[in-house]
PDB file of N, CA and C in Angstrom:
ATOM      1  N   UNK A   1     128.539 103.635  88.312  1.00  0.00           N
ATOM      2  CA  UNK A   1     127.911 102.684  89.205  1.00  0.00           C
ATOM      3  C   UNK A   1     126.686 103.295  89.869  1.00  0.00           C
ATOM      4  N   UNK A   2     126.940 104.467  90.763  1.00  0.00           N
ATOM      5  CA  UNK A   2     125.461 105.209  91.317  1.00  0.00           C
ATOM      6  C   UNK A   2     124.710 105.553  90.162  1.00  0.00           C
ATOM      7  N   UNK A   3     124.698 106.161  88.650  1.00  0.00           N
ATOM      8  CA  UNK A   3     123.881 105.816  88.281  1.00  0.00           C
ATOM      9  C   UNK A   3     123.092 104.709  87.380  1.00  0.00           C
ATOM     10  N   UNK A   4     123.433 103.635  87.427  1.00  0.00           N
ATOM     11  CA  UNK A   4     122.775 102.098  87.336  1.00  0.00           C
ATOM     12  C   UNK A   4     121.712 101.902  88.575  1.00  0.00           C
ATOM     13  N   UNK A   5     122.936 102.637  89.608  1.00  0.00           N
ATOM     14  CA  UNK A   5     122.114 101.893  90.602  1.00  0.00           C
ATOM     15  C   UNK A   5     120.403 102.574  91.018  1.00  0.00           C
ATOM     16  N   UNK A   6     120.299 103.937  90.685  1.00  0.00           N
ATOM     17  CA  UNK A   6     119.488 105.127  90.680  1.00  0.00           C
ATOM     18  C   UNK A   6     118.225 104.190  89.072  1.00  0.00           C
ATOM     19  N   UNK A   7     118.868 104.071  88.376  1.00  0.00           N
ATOM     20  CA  UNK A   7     117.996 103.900  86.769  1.00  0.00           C
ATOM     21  C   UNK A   7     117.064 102.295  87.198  1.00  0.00           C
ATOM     22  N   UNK A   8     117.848 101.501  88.492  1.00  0.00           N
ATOM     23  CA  UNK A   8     117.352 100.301  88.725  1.00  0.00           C
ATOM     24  C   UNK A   8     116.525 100.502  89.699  1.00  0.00           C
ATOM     25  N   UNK A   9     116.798 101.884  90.457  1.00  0.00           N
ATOM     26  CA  UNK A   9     115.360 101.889  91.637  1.00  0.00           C
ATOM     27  C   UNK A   9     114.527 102.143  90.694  1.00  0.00           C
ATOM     28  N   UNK A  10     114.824 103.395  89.967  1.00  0.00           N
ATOM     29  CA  UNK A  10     113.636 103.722  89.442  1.00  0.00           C
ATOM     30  C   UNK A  10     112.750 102.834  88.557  1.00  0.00           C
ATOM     31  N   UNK A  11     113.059 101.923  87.864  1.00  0.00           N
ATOM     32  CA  UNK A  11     112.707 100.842  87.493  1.00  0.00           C
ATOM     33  C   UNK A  11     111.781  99.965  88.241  1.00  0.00           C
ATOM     34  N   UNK A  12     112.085  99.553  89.325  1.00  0.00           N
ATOM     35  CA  UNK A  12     111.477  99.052  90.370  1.00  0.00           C
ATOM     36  C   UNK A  12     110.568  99.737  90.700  1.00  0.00           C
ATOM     37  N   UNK A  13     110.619 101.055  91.115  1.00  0.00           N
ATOM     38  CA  UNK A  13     109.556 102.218  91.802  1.00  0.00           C
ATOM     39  C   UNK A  13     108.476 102.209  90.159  1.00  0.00           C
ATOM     40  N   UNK A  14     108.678 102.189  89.097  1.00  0.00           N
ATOM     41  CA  UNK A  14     107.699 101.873  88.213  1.00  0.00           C
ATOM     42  C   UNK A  14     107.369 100.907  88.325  1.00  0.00           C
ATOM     43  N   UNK A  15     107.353  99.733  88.328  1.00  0.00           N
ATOM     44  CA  UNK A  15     106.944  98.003  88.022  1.00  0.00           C
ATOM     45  C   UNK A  15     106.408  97.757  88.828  1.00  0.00           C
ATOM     46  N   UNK A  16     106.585  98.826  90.030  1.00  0.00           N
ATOM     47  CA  UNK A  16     105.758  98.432  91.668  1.00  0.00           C
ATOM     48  C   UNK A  16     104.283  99.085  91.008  1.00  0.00           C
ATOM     49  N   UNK A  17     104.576 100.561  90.390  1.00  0.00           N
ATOM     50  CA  UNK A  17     102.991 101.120  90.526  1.00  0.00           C
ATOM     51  C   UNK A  17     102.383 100.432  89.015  1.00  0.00           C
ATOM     52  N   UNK A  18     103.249  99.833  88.226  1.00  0.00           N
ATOM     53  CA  UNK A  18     102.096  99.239  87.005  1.00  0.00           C
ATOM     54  C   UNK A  18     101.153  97.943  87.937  1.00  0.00           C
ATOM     55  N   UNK A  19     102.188  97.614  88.369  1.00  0.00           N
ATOM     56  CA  UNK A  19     101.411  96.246  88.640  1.00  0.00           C
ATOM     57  C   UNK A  19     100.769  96.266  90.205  1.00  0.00           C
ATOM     58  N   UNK A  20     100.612  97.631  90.868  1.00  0.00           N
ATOM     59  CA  UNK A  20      99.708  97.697  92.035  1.00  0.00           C
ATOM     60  C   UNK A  20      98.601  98.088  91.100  1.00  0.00           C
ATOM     61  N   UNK A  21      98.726  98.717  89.917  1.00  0.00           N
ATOM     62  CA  UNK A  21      97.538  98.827  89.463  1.00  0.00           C
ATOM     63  C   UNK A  21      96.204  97.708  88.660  1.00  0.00           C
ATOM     64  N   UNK A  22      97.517  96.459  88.603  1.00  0.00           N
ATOM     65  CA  UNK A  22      96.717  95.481  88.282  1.00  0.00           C
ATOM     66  C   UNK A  22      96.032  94.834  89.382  1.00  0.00           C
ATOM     67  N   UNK A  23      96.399  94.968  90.796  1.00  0.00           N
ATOM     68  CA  UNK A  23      95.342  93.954  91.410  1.00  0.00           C
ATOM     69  C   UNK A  23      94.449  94.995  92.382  1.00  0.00           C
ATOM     70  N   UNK A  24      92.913  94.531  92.706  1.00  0.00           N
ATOM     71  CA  UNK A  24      91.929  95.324  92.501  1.00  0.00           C
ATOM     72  C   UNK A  24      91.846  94.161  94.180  1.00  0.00           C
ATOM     73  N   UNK A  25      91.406  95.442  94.743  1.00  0.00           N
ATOM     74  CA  UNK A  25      91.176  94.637  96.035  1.00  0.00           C
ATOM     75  C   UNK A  25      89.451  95.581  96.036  1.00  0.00           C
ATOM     76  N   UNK A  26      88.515  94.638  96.573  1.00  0.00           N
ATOM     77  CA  UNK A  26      87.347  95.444  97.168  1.00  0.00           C
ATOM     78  C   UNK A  26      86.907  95.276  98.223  1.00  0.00           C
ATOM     79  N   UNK A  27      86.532  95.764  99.368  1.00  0.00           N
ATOM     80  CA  UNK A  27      85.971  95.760 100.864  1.00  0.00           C
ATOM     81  C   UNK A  27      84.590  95.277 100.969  1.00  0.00           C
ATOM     82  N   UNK A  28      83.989  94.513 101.523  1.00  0.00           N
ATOM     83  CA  UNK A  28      82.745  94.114 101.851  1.00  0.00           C
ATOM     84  C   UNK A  28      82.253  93.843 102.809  1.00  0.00           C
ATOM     85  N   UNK A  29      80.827  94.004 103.252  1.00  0.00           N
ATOM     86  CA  UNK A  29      80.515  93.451 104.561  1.00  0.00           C
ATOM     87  C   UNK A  29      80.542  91.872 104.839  1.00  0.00           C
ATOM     88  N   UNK A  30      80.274  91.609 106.061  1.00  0.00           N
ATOM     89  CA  UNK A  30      80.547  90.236 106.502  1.00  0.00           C
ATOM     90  C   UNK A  30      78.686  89.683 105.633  1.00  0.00           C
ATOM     91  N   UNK A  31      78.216  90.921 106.049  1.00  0.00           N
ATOM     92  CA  UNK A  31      76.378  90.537 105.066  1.00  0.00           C
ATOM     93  C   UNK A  31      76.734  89.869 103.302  1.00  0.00           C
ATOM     94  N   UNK A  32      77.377  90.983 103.096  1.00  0.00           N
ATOM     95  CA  UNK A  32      77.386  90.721 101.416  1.00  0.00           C
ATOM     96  C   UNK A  32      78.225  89.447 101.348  1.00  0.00           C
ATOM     97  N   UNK A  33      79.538  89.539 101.912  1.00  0.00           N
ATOM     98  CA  UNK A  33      80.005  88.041 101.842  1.00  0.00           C
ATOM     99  C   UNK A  33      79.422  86.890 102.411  1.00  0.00           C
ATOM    100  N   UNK A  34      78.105  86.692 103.024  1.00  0.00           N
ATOM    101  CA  UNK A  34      77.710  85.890 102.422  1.00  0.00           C
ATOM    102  C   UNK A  34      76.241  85.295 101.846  1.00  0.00           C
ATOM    103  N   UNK A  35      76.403  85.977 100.842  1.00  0.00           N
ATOM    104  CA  UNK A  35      75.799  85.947  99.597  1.00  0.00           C
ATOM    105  C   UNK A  35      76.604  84.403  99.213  1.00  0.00           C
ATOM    106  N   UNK A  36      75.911  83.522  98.292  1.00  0.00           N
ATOM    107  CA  UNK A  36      76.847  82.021  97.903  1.00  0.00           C
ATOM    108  C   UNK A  36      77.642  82.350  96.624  1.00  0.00           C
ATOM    109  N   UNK A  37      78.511  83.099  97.815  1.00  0.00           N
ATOM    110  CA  UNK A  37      79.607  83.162  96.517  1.00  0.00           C
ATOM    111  C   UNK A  37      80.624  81.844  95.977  1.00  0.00           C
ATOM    112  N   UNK A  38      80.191  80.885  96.572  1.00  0.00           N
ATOM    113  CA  UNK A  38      80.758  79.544  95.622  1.00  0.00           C
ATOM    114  C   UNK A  38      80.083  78.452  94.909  1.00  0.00           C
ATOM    115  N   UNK A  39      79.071  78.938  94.549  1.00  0.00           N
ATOM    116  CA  UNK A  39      78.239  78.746  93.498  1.00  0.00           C
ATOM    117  C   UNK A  39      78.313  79.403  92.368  1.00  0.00           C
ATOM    118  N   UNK A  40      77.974  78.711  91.144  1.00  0.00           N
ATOM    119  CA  UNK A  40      77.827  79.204  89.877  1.00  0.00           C
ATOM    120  C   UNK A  40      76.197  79.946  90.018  1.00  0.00           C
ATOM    121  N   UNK A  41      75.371  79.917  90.944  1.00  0.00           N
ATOM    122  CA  UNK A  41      74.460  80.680  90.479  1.00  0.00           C
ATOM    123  C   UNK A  41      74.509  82.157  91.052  1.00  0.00           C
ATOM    124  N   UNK A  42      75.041  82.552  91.728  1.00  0.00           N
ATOM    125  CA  UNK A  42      75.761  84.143  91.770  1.00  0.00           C
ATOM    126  C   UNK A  42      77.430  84.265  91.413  1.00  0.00           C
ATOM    127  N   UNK A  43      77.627  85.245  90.347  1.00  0.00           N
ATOM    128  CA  UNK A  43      78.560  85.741  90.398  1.00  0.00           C
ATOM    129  C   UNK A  43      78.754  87.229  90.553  1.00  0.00           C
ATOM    130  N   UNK A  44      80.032  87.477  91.301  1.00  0.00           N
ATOM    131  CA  UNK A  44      79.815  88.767  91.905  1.00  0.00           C
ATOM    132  C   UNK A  44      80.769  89.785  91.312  1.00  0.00           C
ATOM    133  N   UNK A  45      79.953  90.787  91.671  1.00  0.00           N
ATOM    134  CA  UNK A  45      79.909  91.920  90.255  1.00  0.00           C
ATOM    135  C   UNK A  45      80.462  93.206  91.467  1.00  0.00           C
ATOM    136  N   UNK A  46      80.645  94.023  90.579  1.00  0.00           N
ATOM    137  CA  UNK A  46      81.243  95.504  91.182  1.00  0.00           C
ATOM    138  C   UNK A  46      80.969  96.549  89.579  1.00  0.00           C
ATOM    139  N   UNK A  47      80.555  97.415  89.858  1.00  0.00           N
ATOM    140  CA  UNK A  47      80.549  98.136  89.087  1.00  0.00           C
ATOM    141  C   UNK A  47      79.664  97.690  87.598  1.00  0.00           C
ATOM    142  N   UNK A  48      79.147  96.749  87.728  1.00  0.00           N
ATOM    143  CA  UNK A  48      78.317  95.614  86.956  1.00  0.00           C
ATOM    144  C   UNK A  48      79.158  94.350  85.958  1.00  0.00           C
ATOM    145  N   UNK A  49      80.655  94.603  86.519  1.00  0.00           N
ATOM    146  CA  UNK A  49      81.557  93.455  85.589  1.00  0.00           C
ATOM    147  C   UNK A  49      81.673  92.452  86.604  1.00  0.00           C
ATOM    148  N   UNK A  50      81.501  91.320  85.793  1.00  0.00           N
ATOM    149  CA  UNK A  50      82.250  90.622  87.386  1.00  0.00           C
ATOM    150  C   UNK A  50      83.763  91.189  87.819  1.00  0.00           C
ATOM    151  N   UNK A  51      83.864  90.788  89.493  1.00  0.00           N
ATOM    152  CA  UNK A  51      85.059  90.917  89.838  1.00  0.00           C
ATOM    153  C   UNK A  51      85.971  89.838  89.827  1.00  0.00           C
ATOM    154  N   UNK A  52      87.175  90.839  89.687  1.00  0.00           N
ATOM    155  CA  UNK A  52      88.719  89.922  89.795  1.00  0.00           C
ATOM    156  C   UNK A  52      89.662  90.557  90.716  1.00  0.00           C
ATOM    157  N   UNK A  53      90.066  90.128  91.227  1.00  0.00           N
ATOM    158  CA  UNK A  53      90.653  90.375  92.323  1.00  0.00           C
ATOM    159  C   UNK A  53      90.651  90.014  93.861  1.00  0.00           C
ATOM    160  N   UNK A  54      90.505  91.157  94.600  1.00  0.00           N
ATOM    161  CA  UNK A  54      90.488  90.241  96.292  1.00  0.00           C
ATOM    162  C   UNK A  54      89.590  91.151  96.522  1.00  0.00           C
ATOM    163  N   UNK A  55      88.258  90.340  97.646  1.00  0.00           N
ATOM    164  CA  UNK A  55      87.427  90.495  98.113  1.00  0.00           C
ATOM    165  C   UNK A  55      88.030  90.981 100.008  1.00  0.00           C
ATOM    166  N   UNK A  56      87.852  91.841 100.422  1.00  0.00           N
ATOM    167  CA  UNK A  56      88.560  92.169 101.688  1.00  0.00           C
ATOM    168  C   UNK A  56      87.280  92.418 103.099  1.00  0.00           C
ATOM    169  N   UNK A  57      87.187  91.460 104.197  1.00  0.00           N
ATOM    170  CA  UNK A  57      86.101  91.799 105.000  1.00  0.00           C
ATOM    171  C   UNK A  57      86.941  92.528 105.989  1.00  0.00           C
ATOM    172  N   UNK A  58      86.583  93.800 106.540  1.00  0.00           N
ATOM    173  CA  UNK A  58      87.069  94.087 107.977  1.00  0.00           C
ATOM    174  C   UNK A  58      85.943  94.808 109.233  1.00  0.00           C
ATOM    175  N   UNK A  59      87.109  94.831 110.124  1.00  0.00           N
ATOM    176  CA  UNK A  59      86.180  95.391 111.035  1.00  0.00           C
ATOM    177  C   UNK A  59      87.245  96.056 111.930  1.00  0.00           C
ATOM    178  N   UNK A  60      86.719  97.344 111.912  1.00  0.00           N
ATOM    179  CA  UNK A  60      87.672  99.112 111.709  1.00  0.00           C
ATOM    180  C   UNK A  60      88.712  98.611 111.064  1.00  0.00           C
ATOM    181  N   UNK A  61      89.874  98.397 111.634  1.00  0.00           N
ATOM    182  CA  UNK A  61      90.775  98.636 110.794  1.00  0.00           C
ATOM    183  C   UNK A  61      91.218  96.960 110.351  1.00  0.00           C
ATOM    184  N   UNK A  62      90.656  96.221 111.427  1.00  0.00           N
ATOM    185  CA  UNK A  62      91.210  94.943 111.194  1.00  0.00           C
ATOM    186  C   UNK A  62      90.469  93.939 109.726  1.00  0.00           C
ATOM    187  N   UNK A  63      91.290  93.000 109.010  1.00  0.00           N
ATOM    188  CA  UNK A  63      90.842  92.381 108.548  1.00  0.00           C
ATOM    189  C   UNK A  63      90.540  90.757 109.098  1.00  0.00           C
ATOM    190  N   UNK A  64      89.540  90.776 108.506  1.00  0.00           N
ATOM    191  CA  UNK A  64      88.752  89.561 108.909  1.00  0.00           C
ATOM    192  C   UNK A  64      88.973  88.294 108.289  1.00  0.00           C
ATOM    193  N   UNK A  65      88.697  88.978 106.598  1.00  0.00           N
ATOM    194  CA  UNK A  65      88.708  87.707 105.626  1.00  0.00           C
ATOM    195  C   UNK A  65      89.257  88.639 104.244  1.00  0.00           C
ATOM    196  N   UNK A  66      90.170  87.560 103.633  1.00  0.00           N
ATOM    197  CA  UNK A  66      90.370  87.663 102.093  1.00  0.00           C
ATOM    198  C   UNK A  66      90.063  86.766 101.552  1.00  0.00           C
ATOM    199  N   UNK A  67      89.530  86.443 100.337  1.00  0.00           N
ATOM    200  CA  UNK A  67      89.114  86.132  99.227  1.00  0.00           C
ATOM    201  C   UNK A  67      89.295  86.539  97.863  1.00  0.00           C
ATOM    202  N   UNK A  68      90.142  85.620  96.903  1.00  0.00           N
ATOM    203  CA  UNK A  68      91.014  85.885  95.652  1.00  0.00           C
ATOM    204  C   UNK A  68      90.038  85.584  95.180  1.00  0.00           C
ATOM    205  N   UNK A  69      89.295  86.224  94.135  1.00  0.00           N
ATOM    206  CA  UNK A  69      88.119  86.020  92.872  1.00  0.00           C
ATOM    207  C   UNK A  69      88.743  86.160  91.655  1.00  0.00           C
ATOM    208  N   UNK A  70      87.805  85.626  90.365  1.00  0.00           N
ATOM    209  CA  UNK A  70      88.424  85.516  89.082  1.00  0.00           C
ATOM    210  C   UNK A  70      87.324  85.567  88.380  1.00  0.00           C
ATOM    211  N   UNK A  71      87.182  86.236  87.722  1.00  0.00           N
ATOM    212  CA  UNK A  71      85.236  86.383  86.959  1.00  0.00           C
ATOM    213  C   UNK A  71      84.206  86.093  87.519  1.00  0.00           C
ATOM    214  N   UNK A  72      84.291  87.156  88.452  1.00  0.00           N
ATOM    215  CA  UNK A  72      83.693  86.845  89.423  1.00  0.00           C
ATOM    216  C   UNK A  72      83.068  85.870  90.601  1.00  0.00           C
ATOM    217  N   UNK A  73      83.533  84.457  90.551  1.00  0.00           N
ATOM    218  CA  UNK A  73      83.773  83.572  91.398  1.00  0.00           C
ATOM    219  C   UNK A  73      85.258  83.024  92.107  1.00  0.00           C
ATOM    220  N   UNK A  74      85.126  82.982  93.358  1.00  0.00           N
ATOM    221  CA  UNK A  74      85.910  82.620  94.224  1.00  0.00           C
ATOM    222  C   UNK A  74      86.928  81.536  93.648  1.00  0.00           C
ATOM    223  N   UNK A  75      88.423  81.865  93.201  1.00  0.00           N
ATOM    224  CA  UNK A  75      89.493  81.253  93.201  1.00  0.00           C
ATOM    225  C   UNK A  75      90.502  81.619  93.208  1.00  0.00           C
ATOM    226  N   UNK A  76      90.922  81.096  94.088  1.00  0.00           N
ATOM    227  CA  UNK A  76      92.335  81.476  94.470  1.00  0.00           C
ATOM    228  C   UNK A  76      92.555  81.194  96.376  1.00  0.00           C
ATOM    229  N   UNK A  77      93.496  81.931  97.193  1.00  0.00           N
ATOM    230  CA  UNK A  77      93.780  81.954  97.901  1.00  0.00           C
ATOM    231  C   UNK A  77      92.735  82.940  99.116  1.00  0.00           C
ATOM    232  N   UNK A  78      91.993  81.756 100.326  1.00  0.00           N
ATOM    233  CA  UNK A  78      91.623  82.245 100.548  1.00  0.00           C
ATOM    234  C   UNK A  78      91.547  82.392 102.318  1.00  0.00           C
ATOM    235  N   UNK A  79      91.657  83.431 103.259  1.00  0.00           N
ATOM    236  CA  UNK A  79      92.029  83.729 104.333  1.00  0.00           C
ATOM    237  C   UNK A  79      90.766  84.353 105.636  1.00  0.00           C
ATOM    238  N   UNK A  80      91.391  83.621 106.825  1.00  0.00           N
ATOM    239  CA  UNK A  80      90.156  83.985 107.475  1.00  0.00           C
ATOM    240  C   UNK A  80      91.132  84.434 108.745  1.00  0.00           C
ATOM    241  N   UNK A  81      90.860  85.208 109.675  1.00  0.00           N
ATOM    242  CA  UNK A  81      91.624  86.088 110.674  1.00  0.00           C
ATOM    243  C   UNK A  81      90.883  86.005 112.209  1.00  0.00           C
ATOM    244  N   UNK A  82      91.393  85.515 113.439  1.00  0.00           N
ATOM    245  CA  UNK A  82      90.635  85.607 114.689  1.00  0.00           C
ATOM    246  C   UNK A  82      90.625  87.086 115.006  1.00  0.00           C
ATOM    247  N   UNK A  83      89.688  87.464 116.129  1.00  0.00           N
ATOM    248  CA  UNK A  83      89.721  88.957 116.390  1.00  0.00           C
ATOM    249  C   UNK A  83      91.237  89.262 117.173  1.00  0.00           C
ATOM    250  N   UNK A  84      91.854  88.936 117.200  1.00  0.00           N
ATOM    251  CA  UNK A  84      93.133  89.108 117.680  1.00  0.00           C
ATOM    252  C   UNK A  84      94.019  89.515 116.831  1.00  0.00           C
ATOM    253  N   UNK A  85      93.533  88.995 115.786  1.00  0.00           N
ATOM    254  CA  UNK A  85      94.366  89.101 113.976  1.00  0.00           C
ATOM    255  C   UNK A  85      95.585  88.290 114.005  1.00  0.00           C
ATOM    256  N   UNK A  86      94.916  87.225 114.769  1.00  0.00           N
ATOM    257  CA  UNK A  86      95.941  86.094 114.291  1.00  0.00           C
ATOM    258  C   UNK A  86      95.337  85.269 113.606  1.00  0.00           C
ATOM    259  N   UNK A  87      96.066  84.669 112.268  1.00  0.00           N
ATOM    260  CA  UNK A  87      95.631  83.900 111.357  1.00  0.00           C
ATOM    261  C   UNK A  87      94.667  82.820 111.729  1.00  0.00           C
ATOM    262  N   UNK A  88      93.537  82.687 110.970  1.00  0.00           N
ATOM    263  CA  UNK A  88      92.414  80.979 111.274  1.00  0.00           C
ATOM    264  C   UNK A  88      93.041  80.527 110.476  1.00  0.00           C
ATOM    265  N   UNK A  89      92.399  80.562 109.285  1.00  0.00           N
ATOM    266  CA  UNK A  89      92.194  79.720 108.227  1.00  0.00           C
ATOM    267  C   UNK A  89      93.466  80.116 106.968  1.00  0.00           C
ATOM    268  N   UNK A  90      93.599  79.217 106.318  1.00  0.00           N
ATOM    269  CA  UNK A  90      94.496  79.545 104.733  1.00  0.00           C
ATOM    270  C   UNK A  90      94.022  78.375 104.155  1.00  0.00           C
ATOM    271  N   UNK A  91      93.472  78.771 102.775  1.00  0.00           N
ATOM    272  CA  UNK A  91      93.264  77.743 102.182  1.00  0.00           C
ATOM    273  C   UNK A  91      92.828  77.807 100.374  1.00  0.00           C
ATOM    274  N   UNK A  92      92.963  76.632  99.583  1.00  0.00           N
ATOM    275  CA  UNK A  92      93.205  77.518  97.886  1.00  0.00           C
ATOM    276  C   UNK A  92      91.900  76.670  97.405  1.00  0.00           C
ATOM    277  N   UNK A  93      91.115  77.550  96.971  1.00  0.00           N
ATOM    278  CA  UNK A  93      90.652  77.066  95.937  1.00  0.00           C
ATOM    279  C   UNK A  93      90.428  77.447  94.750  1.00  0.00           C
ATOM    280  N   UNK A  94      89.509  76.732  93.961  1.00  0.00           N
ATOM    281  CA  UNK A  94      89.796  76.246  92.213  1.00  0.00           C
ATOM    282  C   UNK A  94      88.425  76.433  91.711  1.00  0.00           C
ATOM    283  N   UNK A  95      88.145  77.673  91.220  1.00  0.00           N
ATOM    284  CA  UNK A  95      86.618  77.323  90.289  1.00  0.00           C
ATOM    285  C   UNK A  95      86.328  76.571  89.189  1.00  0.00           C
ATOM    286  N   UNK A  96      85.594  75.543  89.451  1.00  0.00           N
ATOM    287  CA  UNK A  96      85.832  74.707  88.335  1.00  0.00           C
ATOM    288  C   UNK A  96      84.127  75.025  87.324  1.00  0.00           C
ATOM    289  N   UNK A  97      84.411  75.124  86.266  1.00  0.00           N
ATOM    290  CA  UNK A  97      83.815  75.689  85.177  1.00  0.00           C
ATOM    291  C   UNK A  97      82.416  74.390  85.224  1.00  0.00           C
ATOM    292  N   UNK A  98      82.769  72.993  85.386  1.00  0.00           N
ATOM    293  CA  UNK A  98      82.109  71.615  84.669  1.00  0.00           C
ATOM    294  C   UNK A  98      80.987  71.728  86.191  1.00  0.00           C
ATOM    295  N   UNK A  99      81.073  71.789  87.298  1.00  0.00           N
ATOM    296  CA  UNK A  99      80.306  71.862  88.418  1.00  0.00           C
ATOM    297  C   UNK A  99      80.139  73.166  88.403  1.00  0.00           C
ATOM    298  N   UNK A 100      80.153  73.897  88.077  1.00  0.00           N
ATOM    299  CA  UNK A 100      79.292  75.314  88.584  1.00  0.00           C
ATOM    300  C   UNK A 100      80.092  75.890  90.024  1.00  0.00           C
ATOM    301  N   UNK A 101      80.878  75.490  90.577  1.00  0.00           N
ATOM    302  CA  UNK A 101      81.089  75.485  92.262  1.00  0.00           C
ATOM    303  C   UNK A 101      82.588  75.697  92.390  1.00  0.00           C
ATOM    304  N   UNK A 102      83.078  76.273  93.340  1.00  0.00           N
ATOM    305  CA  UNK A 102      84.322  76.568  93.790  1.00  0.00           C
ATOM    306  C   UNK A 102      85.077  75.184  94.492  1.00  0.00           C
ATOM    307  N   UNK A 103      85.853  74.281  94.461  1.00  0.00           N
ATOM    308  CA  UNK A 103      86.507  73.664  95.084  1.00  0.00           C
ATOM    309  C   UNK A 103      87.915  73.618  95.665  1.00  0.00           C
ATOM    310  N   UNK A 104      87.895  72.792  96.641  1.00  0.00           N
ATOM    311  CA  UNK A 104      88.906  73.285  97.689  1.00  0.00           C
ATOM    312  C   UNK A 104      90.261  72.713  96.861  1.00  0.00           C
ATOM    313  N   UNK A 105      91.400  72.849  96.322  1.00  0.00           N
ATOM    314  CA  UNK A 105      92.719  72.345  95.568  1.00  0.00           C
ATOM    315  C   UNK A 105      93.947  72.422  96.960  1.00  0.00           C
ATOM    316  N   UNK A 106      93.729  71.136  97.821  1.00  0.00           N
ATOM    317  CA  UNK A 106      94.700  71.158  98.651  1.00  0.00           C
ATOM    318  C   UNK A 106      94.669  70.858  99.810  1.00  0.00           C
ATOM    319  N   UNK A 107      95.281  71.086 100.386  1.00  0.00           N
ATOM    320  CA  UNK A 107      95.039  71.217 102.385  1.00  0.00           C
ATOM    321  C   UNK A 107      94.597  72.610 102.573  1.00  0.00           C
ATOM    322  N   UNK A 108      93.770  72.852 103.912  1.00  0.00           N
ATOM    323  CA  UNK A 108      93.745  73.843 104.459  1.00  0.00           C
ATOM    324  C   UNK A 108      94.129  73.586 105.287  1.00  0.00           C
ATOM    325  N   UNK A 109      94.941  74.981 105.973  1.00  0.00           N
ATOM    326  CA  UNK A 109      95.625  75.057 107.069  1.00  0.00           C
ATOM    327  C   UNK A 109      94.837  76.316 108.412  1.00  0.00           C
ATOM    328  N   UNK A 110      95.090  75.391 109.459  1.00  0.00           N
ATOM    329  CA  UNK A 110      93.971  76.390 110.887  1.00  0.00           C
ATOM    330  C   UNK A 110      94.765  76.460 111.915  1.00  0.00           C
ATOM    331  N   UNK A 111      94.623  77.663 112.145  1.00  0.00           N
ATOM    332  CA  UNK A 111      95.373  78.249 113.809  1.00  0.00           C
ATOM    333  C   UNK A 111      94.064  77.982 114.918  1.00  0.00           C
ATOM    334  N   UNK A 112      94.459  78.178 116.090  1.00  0.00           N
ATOM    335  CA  UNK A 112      94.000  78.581 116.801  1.00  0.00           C
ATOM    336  C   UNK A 112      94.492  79.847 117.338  1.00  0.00           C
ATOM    337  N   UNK A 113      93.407  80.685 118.300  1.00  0.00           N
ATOM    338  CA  UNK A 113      93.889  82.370 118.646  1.00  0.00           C
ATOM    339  C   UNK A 113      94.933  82.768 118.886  1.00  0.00           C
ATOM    340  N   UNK A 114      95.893  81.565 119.364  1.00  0.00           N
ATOM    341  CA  UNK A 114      97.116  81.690 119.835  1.00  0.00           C
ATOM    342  C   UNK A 114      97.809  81.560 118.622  1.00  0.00           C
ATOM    343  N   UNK A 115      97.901  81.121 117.503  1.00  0.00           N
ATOM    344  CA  UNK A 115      98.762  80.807 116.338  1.00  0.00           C
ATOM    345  C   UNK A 115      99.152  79.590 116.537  1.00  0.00           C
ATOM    346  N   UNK A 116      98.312  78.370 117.294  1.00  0.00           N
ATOM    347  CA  UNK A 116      98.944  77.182 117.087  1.00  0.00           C
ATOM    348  C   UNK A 116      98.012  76.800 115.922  1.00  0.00           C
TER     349      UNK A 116
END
């Protein structure tokens, strides 16, 4: 039994680091973000590929904003933070290929500073 149970962490403790290695987070200024990143006429690049992954704004340690990208335009899940670091904004969107442009797929949801 203890060792199943040992062969199943370790299992886990691998599957955690393959797949932290799949998602690619990058840091940016509040300047560079915004650049029109929900337009088809910039897509945004790192290293000269577009990016995939999450776009991360902070300030020292706090985060500000996330942003889920996908070839390099904005889709997915995307988050905005009061200086308190209580949640603003949550909200998903959808790059759609036929408009050139990122659209919103849903409700967005808004706090105020307090978390109402």
């Amino acid at each position: 039994m203890a060792r199943r149970v040992v062969r199943r962490g370790a299992l886990c403790v691998a599957l955690a680091l393959v797949l932290s290695g799949c998602a690619s987070e990058h840091e940016v200024s509040e300047t560079e973000l915004a650049r029109p990143l929900f337009s088809g006429d910039d897509v945004y690049q790192v290293e000269g590929e577009p990016f995939s992954g999450t776009l991360v704004v902070r300030e020292g340690e706090k985060v500000k904003a996330r942003l889920e990208m996908s070839d390099g335009h904005v889709d997915g899940r995307i988050e905005s933070f009061h200086a308190n670091g209580e949640r603003r904004i949550v909200k998903t969107v959808r790059w759609d290929e036929e408009k050139q442009r990122s659209l919103q797929a849903g409700t967005a949801e808004e706090w105020n500073a307090e978390g109402v």
